[in-house]
PDB file of N, CA and C in Angstrom:
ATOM      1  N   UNK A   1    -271.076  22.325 109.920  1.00  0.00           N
ATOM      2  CA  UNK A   1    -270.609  23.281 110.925  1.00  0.00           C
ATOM      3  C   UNK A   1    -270.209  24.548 110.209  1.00  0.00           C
ATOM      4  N   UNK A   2    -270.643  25.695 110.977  1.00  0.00           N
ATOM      5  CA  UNK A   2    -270.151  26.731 110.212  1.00  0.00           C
ATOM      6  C   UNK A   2    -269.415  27.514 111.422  1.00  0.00           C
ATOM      7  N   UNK A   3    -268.447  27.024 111.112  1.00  0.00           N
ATOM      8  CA  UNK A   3    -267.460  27.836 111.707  1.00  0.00           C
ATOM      9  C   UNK A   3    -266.889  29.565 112.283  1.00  0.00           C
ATOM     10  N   UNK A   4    -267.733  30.151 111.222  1.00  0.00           N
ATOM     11  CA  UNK A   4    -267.495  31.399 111.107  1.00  0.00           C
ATOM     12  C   UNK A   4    -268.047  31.923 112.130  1.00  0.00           C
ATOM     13  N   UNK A   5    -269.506  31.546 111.863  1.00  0.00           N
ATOM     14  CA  UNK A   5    -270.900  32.227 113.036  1.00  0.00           C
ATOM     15  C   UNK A   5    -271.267  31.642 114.045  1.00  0.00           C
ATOM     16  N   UNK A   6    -270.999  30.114 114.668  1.00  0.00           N
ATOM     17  CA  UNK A   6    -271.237  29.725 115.751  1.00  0.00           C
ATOM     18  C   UNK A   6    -270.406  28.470 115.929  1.00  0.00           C
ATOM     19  N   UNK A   7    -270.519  28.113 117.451  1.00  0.00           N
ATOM     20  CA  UNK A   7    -269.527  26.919 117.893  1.00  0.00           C
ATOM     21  C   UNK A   7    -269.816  25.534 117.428  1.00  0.00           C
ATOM     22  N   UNK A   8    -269.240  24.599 117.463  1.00  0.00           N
ATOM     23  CA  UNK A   8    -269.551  23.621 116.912  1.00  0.00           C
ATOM     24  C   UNK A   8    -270.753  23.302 118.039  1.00  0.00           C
ATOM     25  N   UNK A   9    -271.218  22.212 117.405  1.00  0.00           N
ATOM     26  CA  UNK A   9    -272.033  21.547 118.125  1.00  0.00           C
ATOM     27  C   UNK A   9    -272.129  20.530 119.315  1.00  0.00           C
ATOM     28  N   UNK A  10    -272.236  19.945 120.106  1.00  0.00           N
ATOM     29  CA  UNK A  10    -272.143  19.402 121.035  1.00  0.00           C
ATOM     30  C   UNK A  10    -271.415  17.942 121.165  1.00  0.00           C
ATOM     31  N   UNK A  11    -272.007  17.371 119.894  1.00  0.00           N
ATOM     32  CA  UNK A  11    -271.219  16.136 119.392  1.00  0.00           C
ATOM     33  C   UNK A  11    -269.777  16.477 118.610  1.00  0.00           C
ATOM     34  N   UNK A  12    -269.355  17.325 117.576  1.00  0.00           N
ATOM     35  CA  UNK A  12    -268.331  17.609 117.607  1.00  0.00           C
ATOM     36  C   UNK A  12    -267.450  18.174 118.730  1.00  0.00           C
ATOM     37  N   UNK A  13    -267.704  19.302 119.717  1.00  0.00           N
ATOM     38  CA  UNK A  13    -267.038  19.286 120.677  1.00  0.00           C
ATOM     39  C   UNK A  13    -266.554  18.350 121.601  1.00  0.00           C
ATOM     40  N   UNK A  14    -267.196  17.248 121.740  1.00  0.00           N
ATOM     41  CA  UNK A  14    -267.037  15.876 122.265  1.00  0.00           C
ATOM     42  C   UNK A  14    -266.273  15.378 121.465  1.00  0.00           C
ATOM     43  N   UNK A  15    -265.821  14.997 120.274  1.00  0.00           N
ATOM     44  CA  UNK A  15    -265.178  14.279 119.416  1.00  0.00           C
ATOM     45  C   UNK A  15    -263.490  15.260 119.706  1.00  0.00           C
ATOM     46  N   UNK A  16    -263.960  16.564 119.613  1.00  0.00           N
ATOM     47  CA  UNK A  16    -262.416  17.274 120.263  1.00  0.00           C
ATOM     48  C   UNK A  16    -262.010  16.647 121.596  1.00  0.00           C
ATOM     49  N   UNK A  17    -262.838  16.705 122.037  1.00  0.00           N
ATOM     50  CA  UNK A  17    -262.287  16.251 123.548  1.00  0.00           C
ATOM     51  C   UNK A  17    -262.266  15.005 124.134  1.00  0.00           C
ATOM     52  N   UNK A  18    -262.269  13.770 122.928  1.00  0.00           N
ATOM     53  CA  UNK A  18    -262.694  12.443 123.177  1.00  0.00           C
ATOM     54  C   UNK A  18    -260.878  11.981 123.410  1.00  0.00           C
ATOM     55  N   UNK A  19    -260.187  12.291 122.902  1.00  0.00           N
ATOM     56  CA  UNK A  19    -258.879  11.722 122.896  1.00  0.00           C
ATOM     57  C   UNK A  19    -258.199  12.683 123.432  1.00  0.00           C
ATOM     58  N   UNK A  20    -256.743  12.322 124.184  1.00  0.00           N
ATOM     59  CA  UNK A  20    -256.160  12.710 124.638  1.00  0.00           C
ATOM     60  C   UNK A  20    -254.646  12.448 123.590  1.00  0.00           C
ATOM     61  N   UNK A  21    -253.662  13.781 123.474  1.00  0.00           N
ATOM     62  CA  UNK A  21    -252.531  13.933 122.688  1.00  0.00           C
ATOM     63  C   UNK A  21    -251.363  14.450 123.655  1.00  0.00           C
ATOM     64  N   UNK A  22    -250.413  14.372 123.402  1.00  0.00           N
ATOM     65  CA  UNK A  22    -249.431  14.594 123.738  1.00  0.00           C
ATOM     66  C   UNK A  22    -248.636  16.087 123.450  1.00  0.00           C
ATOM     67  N   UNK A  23    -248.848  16.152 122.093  1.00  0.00           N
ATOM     68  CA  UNK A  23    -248.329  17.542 121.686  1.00  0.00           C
ATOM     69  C   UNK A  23    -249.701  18.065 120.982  1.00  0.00           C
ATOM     70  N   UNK A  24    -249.727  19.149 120.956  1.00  0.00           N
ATOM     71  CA  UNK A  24    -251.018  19.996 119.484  1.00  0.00           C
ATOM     72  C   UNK A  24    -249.982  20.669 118.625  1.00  0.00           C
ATOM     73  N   UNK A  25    -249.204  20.995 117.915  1.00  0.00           N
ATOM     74  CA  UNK A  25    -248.945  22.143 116.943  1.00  0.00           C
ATOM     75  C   UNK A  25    -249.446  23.030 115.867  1.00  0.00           C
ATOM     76  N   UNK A  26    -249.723  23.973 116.084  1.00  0.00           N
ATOM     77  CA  UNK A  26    -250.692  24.397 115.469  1.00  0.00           C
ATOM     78  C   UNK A  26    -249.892  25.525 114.681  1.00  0.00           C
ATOM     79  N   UNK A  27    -249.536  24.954 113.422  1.00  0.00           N
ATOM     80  CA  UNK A  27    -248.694  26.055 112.239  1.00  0.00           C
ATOM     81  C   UNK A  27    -249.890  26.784 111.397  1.00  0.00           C
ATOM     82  N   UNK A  28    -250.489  27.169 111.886  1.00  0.00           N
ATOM     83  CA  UNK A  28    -251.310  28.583 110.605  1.00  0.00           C
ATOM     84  C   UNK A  28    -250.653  29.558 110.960  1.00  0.00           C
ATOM     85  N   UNK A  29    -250.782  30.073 109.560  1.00  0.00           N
ATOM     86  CA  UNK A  29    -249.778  31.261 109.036  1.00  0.00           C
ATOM     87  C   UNK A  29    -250.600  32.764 109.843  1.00  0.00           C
ATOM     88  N   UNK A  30    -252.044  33.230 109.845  1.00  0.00           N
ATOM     89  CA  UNK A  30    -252.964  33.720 110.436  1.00  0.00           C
ATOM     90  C   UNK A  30    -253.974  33.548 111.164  1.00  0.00           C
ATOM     91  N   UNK A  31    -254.437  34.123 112.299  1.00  0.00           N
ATOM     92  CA  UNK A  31    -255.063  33.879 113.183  1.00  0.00           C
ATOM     93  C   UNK A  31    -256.403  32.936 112.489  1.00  0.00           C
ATOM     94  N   UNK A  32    -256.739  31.915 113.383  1.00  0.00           N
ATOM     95  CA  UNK A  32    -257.895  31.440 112.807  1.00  0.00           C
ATOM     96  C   UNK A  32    -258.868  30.283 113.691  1.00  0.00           C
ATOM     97  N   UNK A  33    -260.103  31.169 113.608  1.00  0.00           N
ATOM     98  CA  UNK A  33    -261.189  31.144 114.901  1.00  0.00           C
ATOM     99  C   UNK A  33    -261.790  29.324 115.248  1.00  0.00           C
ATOM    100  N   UNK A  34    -261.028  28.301 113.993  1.00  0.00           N
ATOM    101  CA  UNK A  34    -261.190  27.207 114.075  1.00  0.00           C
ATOM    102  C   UNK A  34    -260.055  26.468 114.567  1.00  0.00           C
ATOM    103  N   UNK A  35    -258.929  27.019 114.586  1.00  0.00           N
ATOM    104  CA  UNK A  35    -257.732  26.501 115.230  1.00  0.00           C
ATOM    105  C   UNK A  35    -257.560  27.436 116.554  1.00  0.00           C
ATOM    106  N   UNK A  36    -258.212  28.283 117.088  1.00  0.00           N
ATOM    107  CA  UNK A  36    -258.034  28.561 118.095  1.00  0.00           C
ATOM    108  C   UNK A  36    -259.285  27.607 119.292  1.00  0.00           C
ATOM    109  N   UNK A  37    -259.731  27.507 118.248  1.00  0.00           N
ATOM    110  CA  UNK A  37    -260.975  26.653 119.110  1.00  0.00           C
ATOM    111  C   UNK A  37    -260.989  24.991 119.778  1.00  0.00           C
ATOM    112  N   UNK A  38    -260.104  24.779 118.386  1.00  0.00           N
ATOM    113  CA  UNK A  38    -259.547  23.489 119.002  1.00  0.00           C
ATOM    114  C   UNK A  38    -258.920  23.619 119.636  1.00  0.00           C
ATOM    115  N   UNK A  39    -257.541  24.660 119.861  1.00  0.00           N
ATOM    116  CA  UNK A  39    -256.500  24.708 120.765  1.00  0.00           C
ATOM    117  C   UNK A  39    -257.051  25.064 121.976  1.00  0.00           C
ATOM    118  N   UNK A  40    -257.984  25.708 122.148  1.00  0.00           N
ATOM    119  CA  UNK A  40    -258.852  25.622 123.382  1.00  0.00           C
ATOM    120  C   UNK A  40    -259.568  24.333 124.285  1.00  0.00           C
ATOM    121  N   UNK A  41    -259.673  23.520 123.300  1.00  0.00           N
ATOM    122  CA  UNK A  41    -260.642  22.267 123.559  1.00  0.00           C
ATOM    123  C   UNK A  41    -259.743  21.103 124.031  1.00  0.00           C
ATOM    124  N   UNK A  42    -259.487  20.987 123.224  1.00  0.00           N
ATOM    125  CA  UNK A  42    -258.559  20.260 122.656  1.00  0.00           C
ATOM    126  C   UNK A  42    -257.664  19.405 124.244  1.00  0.00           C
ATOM    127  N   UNK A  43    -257.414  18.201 124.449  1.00  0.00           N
ATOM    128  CA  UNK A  43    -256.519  17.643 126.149  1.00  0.00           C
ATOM    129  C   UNK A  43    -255.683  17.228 125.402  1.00  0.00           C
ATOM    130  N   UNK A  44    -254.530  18.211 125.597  1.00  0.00           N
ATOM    131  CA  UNK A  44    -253.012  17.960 125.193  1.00  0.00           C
ATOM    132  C   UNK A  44    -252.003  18.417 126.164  1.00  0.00           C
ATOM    133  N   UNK A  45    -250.895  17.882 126.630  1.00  0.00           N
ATOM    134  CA  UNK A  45    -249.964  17.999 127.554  1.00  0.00           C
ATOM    135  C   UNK A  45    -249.205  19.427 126.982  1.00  0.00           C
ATOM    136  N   UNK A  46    -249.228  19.661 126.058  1.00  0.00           N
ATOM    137  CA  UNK A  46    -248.426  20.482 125.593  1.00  0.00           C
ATOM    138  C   UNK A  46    -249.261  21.411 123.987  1.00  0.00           C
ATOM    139  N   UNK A  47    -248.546  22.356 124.039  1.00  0.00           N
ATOM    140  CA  UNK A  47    -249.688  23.787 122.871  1.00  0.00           C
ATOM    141  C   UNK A  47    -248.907  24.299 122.832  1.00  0.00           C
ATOM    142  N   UNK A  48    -248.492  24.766 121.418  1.00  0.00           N
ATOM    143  CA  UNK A  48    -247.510  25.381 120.900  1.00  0.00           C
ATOM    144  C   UNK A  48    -247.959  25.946 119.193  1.00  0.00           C
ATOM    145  N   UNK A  49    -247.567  26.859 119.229  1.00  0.00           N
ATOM    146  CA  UNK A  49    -248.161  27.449 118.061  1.00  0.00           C
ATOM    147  C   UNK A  49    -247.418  29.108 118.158  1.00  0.00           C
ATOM    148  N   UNK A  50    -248.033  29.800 116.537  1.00  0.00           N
ATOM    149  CA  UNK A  50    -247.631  31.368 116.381  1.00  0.00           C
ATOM    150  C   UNK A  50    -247.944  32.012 117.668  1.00  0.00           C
ATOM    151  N   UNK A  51    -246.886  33.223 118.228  1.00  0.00           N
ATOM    152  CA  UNK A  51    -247.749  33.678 118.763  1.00  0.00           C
ATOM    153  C   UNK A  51    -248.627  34.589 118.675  1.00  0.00           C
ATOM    154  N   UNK A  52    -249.852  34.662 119.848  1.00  0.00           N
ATOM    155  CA  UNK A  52    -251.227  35.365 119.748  1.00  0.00           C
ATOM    156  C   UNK A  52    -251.495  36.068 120.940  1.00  0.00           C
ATOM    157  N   UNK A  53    -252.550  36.510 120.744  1.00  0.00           N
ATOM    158  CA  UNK A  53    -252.520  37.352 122.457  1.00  0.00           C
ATOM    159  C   UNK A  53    -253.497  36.519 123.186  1.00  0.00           C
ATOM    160  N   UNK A  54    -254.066  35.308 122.636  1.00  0.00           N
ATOM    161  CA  UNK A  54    -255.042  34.795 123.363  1.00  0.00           C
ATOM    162  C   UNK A  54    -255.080  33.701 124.554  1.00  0.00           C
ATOM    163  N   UNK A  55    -253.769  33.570 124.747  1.00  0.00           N
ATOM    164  CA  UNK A  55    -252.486  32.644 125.157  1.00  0.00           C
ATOM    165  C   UNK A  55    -253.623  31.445 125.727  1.00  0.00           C
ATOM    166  N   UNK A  56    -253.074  31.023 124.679  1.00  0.00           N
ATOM    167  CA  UNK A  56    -254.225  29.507 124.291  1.00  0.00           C
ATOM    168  C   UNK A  56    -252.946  28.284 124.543  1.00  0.00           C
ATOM    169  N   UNK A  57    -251.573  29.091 124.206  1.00  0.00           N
ATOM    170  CA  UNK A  57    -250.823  27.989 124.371  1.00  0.00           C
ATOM    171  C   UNK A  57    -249.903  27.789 124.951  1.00  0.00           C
ATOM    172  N   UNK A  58    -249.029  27.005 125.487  1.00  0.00           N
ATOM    173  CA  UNK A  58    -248.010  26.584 126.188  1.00  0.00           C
ATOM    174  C   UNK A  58    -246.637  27.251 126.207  1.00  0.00           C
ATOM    175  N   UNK A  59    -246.445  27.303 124.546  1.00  0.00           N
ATOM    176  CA  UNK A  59    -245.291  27.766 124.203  1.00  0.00           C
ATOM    177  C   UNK A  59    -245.580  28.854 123.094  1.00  0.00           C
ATOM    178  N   UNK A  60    -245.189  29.772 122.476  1.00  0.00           N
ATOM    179  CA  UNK A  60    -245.592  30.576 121.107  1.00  0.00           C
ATOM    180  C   UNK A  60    -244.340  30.744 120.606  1.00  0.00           C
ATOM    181  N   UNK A  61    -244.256  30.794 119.339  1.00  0.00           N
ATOM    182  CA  UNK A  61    -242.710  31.489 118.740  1.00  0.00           C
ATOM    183  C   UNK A  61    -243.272  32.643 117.850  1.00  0.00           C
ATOM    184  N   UNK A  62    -242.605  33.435 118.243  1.00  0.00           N
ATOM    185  CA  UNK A  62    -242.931  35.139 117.440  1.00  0.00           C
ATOM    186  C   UNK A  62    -242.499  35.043 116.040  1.00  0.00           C
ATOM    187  N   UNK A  63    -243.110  34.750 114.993  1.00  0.00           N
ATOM    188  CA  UNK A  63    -242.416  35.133 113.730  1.00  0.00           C
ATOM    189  C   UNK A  63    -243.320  35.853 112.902  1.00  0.00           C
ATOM    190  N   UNK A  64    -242.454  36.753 111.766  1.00  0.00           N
ATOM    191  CA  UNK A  64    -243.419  37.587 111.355  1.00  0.00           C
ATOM    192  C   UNK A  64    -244.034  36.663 110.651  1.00  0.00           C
ATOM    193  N   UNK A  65    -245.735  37.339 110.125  1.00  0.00           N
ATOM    194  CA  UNK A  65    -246.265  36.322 109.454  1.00  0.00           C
ATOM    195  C   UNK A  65    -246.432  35.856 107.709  1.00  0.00           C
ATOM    196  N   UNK A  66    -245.000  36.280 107.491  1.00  0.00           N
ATOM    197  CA  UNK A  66    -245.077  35.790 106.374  1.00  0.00           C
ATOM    198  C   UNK A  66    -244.113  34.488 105.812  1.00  0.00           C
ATOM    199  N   UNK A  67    -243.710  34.365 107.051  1.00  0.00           N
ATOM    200  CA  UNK A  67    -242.879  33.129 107.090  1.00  0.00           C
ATOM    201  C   UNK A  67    -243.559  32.030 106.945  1.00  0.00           C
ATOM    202  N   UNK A  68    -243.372  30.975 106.506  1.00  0.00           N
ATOM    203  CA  UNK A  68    -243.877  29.572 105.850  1.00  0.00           C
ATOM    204  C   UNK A  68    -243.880  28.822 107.652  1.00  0.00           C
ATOM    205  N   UNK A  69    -244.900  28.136 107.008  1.00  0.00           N
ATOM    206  CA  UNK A  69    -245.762  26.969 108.451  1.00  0.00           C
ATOM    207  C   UNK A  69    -243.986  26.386 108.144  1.00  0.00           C
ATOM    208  N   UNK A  70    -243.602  26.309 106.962  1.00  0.00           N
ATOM    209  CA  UNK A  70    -242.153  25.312 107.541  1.00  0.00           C
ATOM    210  C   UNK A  70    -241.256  25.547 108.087  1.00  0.00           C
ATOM    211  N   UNK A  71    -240.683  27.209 108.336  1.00  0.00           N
ATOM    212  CA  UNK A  71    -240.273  28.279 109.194  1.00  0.00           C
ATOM    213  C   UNK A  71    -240.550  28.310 110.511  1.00  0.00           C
ATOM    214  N   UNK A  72    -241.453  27.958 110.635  1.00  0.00           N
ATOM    215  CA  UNK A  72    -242.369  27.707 112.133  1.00  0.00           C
ATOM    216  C   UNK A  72    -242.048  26.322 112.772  1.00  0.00           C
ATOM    217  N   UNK A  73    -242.361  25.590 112.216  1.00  0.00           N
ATOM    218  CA  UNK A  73    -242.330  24.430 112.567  1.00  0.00           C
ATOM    219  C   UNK A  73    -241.075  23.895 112.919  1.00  0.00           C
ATOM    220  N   UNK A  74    -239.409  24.228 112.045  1.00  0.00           N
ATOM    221  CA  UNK A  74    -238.225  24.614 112.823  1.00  0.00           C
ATOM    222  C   UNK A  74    -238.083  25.374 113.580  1.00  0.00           C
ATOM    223  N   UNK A  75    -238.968  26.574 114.030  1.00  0.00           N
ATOM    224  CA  UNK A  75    -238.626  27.170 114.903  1.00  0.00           C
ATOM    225  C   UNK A  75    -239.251  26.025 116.502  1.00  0.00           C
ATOM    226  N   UNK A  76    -240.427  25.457 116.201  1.00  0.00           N
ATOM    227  CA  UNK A  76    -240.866  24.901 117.542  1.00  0.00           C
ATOM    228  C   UNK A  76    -239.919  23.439 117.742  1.00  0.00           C
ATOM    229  N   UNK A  77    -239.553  22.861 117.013  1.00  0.00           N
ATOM    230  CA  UNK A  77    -238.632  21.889 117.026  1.00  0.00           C
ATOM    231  C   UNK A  77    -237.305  22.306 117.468  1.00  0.00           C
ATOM    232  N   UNK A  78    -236.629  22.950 117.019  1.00  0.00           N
ATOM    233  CA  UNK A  78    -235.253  23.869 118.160  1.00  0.00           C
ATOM    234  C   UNK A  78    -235.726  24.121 119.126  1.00  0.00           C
ATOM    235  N   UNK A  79    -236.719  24.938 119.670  1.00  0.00           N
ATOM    236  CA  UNK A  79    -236.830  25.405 120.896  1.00  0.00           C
ATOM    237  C   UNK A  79    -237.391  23.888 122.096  1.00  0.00           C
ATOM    238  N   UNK A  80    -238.068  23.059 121.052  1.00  0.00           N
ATOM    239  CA  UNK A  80    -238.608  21.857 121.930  1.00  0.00           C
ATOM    240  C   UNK A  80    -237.721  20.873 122.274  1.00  0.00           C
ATOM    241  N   UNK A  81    -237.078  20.927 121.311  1.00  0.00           N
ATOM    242  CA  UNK A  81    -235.301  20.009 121.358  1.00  0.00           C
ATOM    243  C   UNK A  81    -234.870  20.485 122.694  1.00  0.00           C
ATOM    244  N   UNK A  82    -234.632  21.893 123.026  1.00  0.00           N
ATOM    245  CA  UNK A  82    -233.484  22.587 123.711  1.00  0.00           C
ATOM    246  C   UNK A  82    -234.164  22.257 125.391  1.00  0.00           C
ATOM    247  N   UNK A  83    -235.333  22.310 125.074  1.00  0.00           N
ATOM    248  CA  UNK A  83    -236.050  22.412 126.632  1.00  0.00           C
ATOM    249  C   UNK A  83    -236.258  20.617 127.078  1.00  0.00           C
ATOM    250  N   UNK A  84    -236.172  19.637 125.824  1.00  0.00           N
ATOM    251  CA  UNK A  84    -236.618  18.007 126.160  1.00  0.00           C
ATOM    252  C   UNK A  84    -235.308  17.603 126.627  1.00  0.00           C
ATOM    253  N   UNK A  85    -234.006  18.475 126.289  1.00  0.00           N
ATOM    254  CA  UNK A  85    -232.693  18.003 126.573  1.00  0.00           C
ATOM    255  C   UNK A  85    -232.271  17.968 128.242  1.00  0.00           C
ATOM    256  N   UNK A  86    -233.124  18.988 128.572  1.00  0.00           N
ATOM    257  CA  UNK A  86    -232.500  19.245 130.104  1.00  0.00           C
ATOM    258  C   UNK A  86    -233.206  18.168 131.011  1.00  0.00           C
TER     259      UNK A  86
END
């Protein structure tokens, strides 16, 4: 698969969409045309990730982007905590 220049193929897109998840989190540090693709595909109750303008997801947390996926990843865990509590 080449990712760069065209979509996956028909059998991989099926393999995205063969299972069903509960959460997706998607910590890349910069935009990227293979994690937006899954987050597109992808049957998950819930999408959460940086935010983007392509609003692919559920939830986004704004951080600048030089903050570490581990920066991120506390940030979606506080905010997911705060909203599973009510």
């Amino acid at each position: 698969i080449n990712w760069l220049t065209k979509r996956p193929n028909s059998e991989v897109r099926e393999q995205i969409m063969a299972r069903h998840f509960d959460l997706l989190i998607d910590l890349t540090q910069q935009p990227s045309l293979t994690m937006q693709y899954i987050a597109m595909y992808i049957r998950a109750d819930f999408k959460v990730g940086r935010h983007t303008r392509e609003g692919i997801y559920d939830m986004t947390i704004d951080t600048p982007a030089q903050e570490t996926p581990d920066f991120l990843y506390e940030q979606i865990i506080k905010y997911i905590n705060m909203f599973s509590k009510k």
